[in-house]
Protein backbone atom coordinates (compact mmCIF):
# COMPACT_ATOMS: atom_id res chain seq x y z
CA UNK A 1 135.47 158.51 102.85
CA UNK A 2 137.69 156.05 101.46
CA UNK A 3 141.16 155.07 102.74
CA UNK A 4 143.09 157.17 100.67
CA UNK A 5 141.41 160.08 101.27
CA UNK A 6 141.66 159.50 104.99
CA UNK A 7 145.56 158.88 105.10
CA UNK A 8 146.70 162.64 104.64
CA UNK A 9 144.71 163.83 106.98
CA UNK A 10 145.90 161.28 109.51
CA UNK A 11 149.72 162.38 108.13
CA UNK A 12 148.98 166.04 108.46
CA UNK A 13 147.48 164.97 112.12
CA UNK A 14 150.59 163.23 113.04
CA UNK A 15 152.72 166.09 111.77
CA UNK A 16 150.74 168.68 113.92
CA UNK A 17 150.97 166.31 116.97
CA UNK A 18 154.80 165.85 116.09
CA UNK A 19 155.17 170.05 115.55
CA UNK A 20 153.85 170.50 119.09
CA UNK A 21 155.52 167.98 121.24
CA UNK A 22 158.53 169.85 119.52
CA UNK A 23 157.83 173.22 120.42
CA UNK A 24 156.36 172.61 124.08
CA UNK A 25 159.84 170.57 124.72
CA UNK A 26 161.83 173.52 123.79
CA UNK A 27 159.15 176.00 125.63
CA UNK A 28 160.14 173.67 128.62
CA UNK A 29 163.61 173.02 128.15
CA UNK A 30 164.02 176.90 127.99
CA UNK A 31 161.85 177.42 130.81
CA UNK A 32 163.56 175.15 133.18
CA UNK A 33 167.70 176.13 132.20
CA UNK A 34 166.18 179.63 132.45
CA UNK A 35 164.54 178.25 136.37
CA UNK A 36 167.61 176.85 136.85
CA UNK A 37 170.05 179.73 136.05
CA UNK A 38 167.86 181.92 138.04
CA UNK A 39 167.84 179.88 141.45
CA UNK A 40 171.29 178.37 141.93
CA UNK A 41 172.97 181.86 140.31
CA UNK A 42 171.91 182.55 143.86
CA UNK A 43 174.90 180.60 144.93
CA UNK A 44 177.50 182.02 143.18
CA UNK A 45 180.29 184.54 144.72
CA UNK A 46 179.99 188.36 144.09
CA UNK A 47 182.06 187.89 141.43
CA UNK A 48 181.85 184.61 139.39
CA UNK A 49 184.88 182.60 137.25
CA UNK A 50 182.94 183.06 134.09
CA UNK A 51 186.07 182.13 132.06
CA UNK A 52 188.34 179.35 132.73
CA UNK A 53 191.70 178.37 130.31
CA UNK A 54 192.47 175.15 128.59
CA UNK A 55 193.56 173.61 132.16
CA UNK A 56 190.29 174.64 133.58
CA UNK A 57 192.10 177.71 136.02
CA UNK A 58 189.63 180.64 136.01
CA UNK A 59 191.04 183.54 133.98
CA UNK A 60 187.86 185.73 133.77
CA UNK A 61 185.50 187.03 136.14
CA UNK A 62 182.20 189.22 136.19
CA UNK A 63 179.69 190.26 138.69
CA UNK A 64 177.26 187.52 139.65
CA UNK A 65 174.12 189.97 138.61
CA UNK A 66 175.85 190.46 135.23
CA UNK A 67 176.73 186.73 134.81
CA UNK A 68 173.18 185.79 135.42
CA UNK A 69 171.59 188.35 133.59
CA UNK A 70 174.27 187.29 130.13
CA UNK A 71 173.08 183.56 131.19
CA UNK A 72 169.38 184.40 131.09
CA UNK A 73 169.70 186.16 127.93
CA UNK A 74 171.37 183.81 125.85
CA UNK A 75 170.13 180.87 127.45
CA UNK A 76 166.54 182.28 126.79
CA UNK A 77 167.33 184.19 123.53
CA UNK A 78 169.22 182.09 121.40
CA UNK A 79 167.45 178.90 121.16
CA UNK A 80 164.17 181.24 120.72
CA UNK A 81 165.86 183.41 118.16
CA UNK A 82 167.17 180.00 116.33
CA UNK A 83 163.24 178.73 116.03
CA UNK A 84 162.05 181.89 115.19
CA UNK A 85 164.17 182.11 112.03
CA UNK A 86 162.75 178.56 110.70
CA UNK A 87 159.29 179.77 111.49
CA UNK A 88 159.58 183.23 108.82
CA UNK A 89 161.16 180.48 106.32
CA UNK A 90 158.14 180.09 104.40
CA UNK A 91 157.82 183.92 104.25
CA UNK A 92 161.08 184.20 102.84
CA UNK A 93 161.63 183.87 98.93
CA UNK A 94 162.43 180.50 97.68
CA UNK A 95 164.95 181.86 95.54
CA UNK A 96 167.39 182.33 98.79
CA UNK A 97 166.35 179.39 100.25
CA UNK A 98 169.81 177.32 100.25
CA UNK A 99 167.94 173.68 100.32
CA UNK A 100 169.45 170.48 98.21
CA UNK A 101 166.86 170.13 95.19
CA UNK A 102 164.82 173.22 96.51
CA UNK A 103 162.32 172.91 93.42
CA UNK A 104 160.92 169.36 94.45
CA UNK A 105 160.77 169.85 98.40
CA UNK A 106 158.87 173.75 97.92
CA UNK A 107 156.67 172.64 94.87
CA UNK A 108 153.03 173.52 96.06
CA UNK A 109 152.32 169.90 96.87
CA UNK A 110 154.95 169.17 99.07
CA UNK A 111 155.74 173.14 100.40
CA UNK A 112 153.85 172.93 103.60
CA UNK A 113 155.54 169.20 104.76
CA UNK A 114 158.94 170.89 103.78
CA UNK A 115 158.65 174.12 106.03
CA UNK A 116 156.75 172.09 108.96
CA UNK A 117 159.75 169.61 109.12
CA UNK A 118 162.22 172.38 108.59
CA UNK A 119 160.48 174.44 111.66
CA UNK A 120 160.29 170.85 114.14
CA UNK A 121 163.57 169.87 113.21
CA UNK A 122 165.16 173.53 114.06
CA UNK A 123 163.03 173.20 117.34
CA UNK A 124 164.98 170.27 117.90
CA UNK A 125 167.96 171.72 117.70
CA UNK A 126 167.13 175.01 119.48
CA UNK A 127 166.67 172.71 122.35
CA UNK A 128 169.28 170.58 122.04
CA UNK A 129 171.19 174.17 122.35
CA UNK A 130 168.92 175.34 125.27
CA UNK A 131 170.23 172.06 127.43
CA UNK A 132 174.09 172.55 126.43
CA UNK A 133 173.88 175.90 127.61
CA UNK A 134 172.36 174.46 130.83
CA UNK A 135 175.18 172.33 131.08
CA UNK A 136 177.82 174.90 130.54
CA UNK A 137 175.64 177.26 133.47
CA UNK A 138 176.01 173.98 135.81
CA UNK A 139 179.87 173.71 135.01
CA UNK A 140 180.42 177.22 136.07
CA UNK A 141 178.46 176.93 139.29
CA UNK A 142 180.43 173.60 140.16
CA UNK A 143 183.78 175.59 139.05
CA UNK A 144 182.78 178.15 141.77
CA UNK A 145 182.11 176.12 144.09
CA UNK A 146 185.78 175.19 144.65
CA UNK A 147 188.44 177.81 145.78
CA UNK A 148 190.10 179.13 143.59
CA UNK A 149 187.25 178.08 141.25
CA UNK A 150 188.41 175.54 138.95
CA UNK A 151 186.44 174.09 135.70
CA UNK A 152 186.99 170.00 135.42
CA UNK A 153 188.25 169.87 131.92
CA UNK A 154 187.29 166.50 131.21
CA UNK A 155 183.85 167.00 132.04
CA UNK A 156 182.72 169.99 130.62
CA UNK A 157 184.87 168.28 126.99
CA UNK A 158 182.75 165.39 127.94
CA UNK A 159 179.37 167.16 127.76
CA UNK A 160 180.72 169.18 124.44
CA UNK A 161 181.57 166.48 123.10
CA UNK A 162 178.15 164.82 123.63
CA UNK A 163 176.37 168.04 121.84
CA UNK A 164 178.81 168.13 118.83
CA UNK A 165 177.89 164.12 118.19
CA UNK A 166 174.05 165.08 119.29
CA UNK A 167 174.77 168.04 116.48
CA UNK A 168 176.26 165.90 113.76
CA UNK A 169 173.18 163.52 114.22
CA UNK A 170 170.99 166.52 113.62
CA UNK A 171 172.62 167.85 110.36
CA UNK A 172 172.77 163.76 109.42
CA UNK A 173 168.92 163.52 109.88
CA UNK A 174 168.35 166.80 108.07
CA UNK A 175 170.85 165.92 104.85
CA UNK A 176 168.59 162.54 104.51
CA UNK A 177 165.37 163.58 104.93
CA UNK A 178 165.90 166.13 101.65
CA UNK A 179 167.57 163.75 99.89
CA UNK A 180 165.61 163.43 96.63
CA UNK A 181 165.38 159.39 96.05
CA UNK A 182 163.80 159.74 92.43
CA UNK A 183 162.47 156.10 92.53
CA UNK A 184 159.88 156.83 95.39
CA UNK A 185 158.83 159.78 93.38
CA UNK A 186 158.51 157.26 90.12
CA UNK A 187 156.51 154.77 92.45
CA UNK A 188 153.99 157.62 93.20
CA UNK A 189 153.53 158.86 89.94
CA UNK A 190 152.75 155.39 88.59
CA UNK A 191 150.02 154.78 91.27
């Protein structure tokens, strides 16, 4: 087998490798904000601050079964529901696929990379999401803690903050890896 024969398969190794460190990080990241929900929801008051205004003063409150229970589900749901849609992508017609030069990243040759780095880098993200909803669970639980219950503005802007810039590094790292560079493309061809 000669060198270049042996380099895709190494790339397609690497990708597979790549594709399940980023799915058993979100299976784990959900697992433990869904652990951790679960076992300190415990230690909330029969009814829980679940909604707090701009100055951080509670103005909302549920039972602690229902505020766990809408914790668990969205906590567990959403980031699954987010990975789930990039993995029916490639069942979906390209046609209503809204991807910058859509004809060069699904042509045959380069449709299975495109939909494997579409599904890791959502699972990214889902996780990303899975951990600020963590965050958010662990700012209500500190809230209550205090009486009256009181949410620390700066921190829980602090830790929003930290996912928005986490989030525009995502969608920054998505727009350049489908940006077409033409001369690369050239460079192949030639070879």
């Amino acid at each position: 087998m000669t060198e270049t024969n042996r380099q895709p398969s190494v790339r397609r190794a690497l990708r597979l490798a790549d594709s399940r460190r980023s799915m058993a990080s979100l299976a784990a990241s959900v697992v433990a904000v869904a652990t951790y929900v679960s076992l300190s929801g415990r230690s909330l008051p029969a009814y829980v601050a679940s909604h707090f205004a701009g100055d951080g003063t509670a103005n909302g409150y549920m039972p602690r079964s229902a505020y766990v229970a809408f914790m668990l589900i969205v906590s567990i749901s959403l980031p699954l529901v987010i990975f789930a849609s990039a993995r029916v992508l490639p069942h979906v017609p390209a046609s209503l696929l809204n991807l910058p030069h859509r004809e060069y990243w699904l042509a045959p040759e380069r449709r299975a990379q495109t939909y494997a780095f579409l599904q890791d880098h959502t699972a990214h993200f889902a996780t990303m999401l899975a951990i600020f909803l963590g965050f958010v669970h662990w700012r209500v639980v500190a809230a209550n803690a205090r009486h009256p219950a009181v949410l620390e503005p700066i921190v829980f802007v602090g830790g929003l903050l930290v996912f928005l810039v986490a989030l525009v590094a995502w969608i920054a790292l998505l727009a350049a890896h489908f940006r077409r560079d033409d001369s690369k493309s050239k460079t192949h061809r030639a070879a």
